[in-house]
Protein backbone atom coordinates (compact mmCIF):
# COMPACT_ATOMS: atom_id res chain seq x y z
CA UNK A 1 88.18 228.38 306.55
CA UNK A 2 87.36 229.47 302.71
CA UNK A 3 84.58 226.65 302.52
CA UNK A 4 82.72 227.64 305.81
CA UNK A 5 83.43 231.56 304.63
CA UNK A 6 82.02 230.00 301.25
CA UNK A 7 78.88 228.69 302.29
CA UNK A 8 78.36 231.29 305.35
CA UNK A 9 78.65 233.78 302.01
CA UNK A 10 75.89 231.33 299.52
CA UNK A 11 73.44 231.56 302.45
CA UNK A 12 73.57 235.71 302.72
CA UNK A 13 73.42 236.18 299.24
CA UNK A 14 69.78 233.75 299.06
CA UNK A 15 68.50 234.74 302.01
CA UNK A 16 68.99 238.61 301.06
CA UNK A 17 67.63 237.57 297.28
CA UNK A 18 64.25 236.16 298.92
CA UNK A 19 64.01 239.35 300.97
CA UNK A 20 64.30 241.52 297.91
CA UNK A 21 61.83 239.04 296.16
CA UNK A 22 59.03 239.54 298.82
CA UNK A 23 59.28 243.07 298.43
CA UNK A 24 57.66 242.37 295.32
CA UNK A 25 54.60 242.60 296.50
CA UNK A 26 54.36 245.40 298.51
CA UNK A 27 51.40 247.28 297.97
CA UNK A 28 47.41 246.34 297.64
CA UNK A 29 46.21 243.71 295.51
CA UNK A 30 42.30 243.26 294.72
CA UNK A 31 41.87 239.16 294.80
CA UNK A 32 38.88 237.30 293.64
CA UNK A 33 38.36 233.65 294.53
CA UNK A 34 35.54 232.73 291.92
CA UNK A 35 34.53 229.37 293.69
CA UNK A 36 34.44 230.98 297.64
CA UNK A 37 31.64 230.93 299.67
CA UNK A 38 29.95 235.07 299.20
CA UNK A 39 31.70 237.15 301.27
CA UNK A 40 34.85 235.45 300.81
CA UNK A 41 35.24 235.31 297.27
CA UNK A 42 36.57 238.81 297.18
CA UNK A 43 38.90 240.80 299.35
CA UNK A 44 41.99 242.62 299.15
CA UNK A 45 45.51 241.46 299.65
CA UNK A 46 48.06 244.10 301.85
CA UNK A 47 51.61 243.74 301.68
CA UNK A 48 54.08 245.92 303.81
CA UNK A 49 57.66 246.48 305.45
CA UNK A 50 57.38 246.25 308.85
CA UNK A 51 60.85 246.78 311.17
CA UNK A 52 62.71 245.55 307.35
CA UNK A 53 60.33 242.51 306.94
CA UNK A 54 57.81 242.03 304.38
CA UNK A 55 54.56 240.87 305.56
CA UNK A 56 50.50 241.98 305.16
CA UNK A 57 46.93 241.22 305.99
CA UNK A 58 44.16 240.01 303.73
CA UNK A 59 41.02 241.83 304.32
CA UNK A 60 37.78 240.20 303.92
CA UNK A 61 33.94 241.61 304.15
CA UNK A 62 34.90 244.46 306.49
CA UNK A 63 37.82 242.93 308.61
CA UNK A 64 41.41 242.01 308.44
CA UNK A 65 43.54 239.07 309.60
CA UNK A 66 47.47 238.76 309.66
CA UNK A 67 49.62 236.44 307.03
CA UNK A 68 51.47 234.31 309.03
CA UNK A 69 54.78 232.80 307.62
CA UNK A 70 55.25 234.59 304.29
CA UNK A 71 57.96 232.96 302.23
CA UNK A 72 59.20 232.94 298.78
CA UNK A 73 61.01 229.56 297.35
CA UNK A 74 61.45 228.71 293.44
CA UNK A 75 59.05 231.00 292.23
CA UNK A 76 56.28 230.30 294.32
CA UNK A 77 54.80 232.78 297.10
CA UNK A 78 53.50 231.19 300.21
CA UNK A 79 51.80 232.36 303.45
CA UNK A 80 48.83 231.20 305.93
CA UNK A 81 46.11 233.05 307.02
CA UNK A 82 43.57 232.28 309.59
CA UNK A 83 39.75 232.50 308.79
CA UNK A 84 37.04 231.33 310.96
CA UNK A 85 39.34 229.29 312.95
CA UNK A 86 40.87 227.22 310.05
CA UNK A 87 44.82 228.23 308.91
CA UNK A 88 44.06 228.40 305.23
CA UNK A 89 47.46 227.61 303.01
CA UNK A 90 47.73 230.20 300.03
CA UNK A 91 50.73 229.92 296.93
CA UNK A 92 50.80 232.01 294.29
CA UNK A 93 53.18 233.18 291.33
CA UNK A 94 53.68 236.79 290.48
CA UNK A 95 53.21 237.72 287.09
CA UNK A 96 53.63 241.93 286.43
CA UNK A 97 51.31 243.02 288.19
CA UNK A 98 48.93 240.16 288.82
CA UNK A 99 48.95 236.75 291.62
CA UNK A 100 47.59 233.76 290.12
CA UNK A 101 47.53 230.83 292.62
CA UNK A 102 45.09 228.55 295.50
CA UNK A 103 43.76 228.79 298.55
CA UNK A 104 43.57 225.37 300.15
CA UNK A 105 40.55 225.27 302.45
CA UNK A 106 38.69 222.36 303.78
CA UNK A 107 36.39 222.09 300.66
CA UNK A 108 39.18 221.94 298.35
CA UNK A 109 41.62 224.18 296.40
CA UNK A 110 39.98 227.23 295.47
CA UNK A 111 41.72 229.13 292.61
CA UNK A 112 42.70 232.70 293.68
CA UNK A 113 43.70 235.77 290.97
CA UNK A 114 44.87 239.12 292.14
CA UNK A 115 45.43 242.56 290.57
CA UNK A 116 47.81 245.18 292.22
CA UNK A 117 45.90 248.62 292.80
CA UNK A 118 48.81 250.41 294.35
CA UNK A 119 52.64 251.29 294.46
CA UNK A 120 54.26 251.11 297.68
CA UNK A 121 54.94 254.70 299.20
CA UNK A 122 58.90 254.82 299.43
């Protein structure tokens, strides 16, 4: 009974440190991809709480799409977003107050910075 209480007690105390670690990045980020086609290559990056869950949209040349499966393991940030009909895998590291990480898209890995603009509103 103390193991299964044990590792019933290692899982809570990850998953709620991921949770807090995701709310990291709540807020607006600026991003530039230097090597995207124009009108991709900059954007903005929108992280919220919705219903206790972090999530966002990246907006790009006038519209915005969702982040789909937002995670945070060793370090690395992860989500997928969908552009012209291709689920695009981005990873990142936070560093203060700046993302450095990739895109991959068909072409290739395209490198991706990003520089918070705002706080979150508590």
């Amino acid at each position: 009974m103390k193991r299964i209480l044990f590792i019933f007690l290692a899982a809570f105390i990850s998953f709620v440190a991921t949770g807090n670690d995701l709310g990291k990045l709540i807020g607006t980020w600026d991003y530039t991809a230097s090597y995207a086609p124009p009108g991709y290559d900059k954007g903005q990056l929108v992280f919220f709480d919705k219903d206790g869950i972090t999530t966002g949209q990246v907006k790009i040349s006038g519209y915005a799409t969702d982040i789909k499966n937002l995670k945070f393991s060793e370090g690395i940030y992860s989500f997928t977003v969908t552009v012209e009909y291709q689920d695009i895998p981005v990873s990142f590291k936070l560093e203060g107050d700046k993302l450095t990480g990739k895109a991959s898209s068909p072409e290739g890995d395209l490198p991706i910075e990003a520089k918070k603009v705002t706080e979150p509103k508590e």
